[in-house]
C-alpha atoms as a PDB file:
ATOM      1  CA  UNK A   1      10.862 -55.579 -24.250  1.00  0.00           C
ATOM      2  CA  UNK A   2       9.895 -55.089 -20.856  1.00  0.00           C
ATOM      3  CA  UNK A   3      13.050 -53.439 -19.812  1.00  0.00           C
ATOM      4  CA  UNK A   4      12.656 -51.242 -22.841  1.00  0.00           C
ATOM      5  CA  UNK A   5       8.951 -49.544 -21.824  1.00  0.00           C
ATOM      6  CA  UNK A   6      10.126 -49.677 -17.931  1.00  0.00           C
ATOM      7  CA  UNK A   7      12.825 -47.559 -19.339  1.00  0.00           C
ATOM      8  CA  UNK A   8      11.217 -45.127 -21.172  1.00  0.00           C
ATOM      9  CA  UNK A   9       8.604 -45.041 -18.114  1.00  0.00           C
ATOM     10  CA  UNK A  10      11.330 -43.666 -16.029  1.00  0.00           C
ATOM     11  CA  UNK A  11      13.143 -41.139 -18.255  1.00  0.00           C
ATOM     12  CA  UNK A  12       9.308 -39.742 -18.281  1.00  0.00           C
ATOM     13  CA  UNK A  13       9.019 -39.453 -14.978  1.00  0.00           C
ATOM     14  CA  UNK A  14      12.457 -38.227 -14.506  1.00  0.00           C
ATOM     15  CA  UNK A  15      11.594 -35.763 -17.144  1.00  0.00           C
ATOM     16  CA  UNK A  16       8.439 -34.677 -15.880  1.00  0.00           C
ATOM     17  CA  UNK A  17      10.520 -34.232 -12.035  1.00  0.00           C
ATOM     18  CA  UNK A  18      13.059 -31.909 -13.524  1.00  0.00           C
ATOM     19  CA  UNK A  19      10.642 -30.375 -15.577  1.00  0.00           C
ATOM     20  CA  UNK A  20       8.253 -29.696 -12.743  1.00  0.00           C
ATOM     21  CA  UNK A  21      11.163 -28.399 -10.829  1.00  0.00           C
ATOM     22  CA  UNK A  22      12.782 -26.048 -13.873  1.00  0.00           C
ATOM     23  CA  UNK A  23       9.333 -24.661 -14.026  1.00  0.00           C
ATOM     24  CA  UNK A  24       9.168 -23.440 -10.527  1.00  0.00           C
ATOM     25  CA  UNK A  25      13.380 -22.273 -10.487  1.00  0.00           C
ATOM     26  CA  UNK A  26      11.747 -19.805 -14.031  1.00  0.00           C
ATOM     27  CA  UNK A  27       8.176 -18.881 -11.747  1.00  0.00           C
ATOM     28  CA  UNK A  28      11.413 -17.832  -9.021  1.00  0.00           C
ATOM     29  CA  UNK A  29      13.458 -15.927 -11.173  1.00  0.00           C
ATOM     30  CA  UNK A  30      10.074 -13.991 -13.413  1.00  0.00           C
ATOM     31  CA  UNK A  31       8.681 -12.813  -9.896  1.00  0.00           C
ATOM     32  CA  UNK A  32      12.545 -11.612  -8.777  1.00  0.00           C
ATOM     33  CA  UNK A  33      12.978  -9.720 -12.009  1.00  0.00           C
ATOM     34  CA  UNK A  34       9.564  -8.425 -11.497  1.00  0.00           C
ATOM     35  CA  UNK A  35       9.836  -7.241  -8.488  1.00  0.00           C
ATOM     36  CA  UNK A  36      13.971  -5.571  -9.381  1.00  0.00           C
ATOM     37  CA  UNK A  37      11.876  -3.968 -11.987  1.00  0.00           C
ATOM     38  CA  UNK A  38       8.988  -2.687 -10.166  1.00  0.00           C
ATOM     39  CA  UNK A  39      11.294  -1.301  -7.389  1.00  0.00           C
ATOM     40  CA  UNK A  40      13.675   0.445 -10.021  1.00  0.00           C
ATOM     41  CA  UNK A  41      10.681   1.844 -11.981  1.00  0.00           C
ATOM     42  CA  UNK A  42       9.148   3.164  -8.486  1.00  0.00           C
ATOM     43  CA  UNK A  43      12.588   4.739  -7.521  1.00  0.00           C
ATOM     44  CA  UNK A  44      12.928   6.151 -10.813  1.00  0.00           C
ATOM     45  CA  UNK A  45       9.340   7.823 -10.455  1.00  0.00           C
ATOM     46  CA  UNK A  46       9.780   9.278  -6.674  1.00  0.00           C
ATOM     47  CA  UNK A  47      13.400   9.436  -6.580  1.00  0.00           C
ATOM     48  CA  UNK A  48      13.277   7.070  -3.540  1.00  0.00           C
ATOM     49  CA  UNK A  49      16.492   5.594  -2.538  1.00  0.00           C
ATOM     50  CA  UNK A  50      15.984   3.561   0.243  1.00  0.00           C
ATOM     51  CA  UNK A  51      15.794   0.355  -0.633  1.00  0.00           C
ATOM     52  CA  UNK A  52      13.798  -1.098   2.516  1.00  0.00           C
ATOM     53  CA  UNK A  53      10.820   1.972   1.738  1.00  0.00           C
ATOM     54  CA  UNK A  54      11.465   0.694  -1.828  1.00  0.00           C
ATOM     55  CA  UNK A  55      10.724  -3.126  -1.063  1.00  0.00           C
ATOM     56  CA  UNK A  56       7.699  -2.098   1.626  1.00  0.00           C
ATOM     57  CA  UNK A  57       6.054  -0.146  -1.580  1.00  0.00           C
ATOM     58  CA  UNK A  58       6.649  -3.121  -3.722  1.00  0.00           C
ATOM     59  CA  UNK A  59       4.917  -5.665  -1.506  1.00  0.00           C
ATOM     60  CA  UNK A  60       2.180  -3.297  -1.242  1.00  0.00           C
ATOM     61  CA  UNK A  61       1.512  -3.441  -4.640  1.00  0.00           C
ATOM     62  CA  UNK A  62       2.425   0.245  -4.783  1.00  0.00           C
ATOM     63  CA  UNK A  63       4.144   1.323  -7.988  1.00  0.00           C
ATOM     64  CA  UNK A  64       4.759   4.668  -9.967  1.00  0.00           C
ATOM     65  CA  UNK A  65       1.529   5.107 -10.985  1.00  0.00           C
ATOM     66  CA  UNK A  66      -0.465   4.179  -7.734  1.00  0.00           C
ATOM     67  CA  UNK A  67       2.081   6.341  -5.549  1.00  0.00           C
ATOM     68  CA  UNK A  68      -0.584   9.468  -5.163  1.00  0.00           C
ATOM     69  CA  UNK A  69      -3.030   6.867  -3.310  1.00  0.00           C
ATOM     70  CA  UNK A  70      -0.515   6.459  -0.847  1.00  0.00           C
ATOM     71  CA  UNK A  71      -1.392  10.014   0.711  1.00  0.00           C
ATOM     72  CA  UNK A  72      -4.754   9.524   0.803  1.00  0.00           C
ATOM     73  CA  UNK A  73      -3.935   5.974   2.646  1.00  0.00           C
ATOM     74  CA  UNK A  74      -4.857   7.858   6.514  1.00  0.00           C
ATOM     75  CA  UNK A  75      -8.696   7.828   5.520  1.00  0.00           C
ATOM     76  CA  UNK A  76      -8.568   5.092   4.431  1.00  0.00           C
ATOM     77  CA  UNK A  77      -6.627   3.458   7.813  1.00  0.00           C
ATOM     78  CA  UNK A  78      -9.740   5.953   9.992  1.00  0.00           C
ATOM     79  CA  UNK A  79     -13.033   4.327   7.567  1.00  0.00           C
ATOM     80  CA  UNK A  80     -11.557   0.796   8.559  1.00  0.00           C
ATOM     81  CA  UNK A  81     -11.480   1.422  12.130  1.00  0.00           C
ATOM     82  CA  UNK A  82     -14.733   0.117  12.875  1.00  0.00           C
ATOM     83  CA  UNK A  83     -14.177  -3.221  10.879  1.00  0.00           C
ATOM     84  CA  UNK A  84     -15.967  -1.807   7.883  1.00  0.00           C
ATOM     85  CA  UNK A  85     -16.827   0.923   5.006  1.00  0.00           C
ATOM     86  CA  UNK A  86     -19.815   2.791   4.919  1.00  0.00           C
ATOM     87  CA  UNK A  87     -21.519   3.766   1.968  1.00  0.00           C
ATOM     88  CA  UNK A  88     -20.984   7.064   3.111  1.00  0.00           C
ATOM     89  CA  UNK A  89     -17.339   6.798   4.376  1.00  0.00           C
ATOM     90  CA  UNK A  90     -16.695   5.621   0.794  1.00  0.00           C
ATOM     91  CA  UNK A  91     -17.934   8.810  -0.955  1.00  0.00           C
ATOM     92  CA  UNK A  92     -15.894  10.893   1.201  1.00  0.00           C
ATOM     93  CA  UNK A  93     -12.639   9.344   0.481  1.00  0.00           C
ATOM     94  CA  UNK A  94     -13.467   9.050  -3.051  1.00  0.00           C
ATOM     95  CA  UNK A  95     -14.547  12.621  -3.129  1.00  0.00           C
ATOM     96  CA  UNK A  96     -10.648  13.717  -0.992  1.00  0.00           C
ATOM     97  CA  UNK A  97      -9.150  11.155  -3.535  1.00  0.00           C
ATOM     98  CA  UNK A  98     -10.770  13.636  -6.725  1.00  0.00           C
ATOM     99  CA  UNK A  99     -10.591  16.693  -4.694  1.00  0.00           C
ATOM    100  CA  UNK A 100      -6.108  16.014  -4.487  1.00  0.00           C
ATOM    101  CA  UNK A 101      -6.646  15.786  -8.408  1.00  0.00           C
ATOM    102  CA  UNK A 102      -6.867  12.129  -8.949  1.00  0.00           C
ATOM    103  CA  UNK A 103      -9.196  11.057 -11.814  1.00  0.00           C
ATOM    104  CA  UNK A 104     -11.516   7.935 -11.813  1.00  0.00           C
ATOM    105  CA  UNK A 105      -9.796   6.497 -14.762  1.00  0.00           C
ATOM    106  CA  UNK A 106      -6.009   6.698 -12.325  1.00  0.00           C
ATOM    107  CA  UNK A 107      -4.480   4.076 -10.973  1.00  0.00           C
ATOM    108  CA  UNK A 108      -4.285   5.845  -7.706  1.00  0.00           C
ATOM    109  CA  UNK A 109      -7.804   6.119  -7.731  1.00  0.00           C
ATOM    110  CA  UNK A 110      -8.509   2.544  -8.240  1.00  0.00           C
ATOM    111  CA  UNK A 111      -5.834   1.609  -5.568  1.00  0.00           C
ATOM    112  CA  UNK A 112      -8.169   3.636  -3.347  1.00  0.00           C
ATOM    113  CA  UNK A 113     -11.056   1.261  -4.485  1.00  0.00           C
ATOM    114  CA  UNK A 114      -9.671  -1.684  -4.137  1.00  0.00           C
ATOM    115  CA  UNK A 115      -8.440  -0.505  -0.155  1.00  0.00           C
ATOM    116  CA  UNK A 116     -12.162   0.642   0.329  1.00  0.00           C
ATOM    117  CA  UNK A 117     -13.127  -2.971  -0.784  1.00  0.00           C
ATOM    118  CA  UNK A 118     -10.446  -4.570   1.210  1.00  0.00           C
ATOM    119  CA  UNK A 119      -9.226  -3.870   4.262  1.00  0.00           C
ATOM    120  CA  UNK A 120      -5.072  -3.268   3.906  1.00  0.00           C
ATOM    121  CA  UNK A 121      -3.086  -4.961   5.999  1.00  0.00           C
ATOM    122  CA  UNK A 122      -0.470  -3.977   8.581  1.00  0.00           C
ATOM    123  CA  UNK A 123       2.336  -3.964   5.851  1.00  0.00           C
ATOM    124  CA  UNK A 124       0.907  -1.366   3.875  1.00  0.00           C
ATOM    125  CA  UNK A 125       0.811   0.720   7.452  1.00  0.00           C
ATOM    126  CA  UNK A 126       4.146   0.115   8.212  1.00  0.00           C
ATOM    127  CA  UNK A 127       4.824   0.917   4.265  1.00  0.00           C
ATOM    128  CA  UNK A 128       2.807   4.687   4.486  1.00  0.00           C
ATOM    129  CA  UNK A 129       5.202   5.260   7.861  1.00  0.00           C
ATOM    130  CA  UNK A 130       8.334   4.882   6.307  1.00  0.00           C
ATOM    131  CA  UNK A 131       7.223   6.537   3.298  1.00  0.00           C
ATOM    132  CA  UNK A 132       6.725   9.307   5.321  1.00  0.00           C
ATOM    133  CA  UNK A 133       9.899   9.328   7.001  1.00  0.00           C
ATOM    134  CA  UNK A 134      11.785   8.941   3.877  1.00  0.00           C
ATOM    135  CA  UNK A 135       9.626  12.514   2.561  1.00  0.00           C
ATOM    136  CA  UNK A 136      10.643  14.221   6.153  1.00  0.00           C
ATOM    137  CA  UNK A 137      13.902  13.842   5.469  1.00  0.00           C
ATOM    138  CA  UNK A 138      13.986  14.066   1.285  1.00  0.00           C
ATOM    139  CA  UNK A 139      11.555  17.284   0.941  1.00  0.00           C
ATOM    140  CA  UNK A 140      12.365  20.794   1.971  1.00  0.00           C
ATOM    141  CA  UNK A 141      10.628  21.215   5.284  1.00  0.00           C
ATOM    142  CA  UNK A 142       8.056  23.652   4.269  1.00  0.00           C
ATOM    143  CA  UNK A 143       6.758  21.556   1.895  1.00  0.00           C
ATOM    144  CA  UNK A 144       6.831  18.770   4.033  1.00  0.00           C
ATOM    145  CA  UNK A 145       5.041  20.330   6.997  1.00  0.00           C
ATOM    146  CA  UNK A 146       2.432  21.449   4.475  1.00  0.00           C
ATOM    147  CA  UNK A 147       1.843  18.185   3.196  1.00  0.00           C
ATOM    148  CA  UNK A 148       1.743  17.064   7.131  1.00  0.00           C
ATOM    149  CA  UNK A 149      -0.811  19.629   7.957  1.00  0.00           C
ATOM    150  CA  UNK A 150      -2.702  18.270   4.604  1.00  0.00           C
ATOM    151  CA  UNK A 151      -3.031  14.671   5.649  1.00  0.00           C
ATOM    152  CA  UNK A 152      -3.844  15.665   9.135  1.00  0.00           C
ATOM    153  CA  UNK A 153      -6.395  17.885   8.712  1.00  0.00           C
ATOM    154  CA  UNK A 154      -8.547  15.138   6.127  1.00  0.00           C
ATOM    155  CA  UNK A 155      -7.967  12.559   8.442  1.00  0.00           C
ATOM    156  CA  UNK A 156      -9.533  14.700  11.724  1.00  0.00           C
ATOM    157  CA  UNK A 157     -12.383  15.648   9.332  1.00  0.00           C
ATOM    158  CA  UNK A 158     -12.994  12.167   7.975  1.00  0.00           C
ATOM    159  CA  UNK A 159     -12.573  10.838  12.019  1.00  0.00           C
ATOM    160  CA  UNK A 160     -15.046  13.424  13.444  1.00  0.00           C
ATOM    161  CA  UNK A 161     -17.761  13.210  10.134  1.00  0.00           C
ATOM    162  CA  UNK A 162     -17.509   9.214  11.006  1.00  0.00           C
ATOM    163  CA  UNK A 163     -18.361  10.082  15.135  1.00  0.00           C
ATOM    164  CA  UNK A 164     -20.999  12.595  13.957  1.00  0.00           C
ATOM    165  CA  UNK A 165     -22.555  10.291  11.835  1.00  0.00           C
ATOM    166  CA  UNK A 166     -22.959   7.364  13.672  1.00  0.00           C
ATOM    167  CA  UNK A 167     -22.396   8.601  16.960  1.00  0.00           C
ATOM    168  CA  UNK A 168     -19.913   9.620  19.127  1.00  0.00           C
ATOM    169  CA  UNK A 169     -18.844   6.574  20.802  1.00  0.00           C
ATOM    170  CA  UNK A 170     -19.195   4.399  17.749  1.00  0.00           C
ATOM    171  CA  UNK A 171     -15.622   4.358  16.666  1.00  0.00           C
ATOM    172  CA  UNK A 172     -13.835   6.986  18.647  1.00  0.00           C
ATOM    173  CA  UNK A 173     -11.415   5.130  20.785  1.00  0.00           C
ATOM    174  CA  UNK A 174     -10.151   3.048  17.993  1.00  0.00           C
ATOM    175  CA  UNK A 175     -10.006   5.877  15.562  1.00  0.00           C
ATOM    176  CA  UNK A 176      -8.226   7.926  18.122  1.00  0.00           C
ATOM    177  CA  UNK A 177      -5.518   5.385  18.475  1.00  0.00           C
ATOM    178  CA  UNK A 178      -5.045   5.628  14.781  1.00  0.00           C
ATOM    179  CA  UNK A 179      -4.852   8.931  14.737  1.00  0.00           C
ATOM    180  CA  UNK A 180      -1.998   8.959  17.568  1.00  0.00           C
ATOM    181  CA  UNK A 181      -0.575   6.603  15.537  1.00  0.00           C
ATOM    182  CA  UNK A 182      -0.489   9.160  12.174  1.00  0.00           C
ATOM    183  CA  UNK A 183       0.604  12.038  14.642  1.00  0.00           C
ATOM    184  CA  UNK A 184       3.290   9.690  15.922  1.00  0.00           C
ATOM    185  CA  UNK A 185       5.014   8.974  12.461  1.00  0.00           C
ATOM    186  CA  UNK A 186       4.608  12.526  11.064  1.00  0.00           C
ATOM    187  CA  UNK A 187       6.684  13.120  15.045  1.00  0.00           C
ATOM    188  CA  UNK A 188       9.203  10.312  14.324  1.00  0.00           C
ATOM    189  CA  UNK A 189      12.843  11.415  14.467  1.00  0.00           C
ATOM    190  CA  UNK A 190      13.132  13.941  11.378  1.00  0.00           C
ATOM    191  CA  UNK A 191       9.442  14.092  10.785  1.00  0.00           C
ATOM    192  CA  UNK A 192       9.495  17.769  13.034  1.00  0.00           C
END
């Protein structure tokens, strides 16, 4: 008898081992297909074939519908150079984000809320960068240097409303470096 409950003890546990472990080989394989999916449904709605930009979008939670934020992501980088978003800062991306035709109901437009409310991290950087190497090299060149010129210009105006609102030499030098740093990838290789 006690052999008998000792043994069904242990085909539970053994159960409940490969059961745990089945669970987490399924949780493996959903998130895989989920992500394949994501990254076909994103190269399906910007025709972008490069499967490294493709992954970088992906793990930036960037999909097909939240692709338009992606432009707007330069304020966004300049607002966060002090460490924080003013109330202020805020209003002004929000009102860029409505004035390049995104509505408040978008998902683009809530991607830009949620990056006001939390500061992005360096992978969603390195993700605008190659985004916008891919475009150099995808999109005829006048409409690329127009969209350059575009994302420039807001993010000067954004920088310099920032220093003339709370002074000068409150976030200059760091905003400055970012701003090199948004010259520097629209300069990179085919990005004339």
């Amino acid at each position: 008898m006690t052999t008998d409950i000792l043994q069904v003890r242990e085909r539970a546990l053994e159960y409940e081992f490969c059961h745990k472990i089945d669970e987490e080989l399924w949780r493996k394989l959903r998130e895989r297909v989920n992500s394949d999916n994501r990254r076909r449904a994103l190269a399906v709605a910007t025709g972008i074939k490069d499967e490294r930009v493709l992954d970088e979008l992906v793990a930036s939670e960037i999909n097909g519908e939240t692709i338009m934020a992606l432009s707007l992501f330069p304020l966004v980088w300049i607002a966060w150079a002090d460490g924080h978003i003013e109330p202020d800062e805020r209003a002004a991306i929000l009102a860029s984000a409505e004035a390049a035709g995104l509505v408040r109901e978008s998902a683009s437009y809530h991607m830009i809320e949620v990056w006001l409310d939390h500061r992005p991290n360096s992978i969603l950087q390195t993700a605008w960068k190659d985004y916008v190497h891919y475009l150099a090299k995808t999109m005829p060149p006048a409409v690329f240097q127009a969209f350059k010129k575009n994302a420039l210009r807001r993010a000067h105006e954004l920088a310099d409303s920032i220093c003339f609102r709370y002074g000068f030499h409150h976030v200059e030098s760091v905003q400055d470096a970012i701003l090199d740093q948004l010259v520097e990838t629209f300069r990179y290789k085919n990005c004339a």
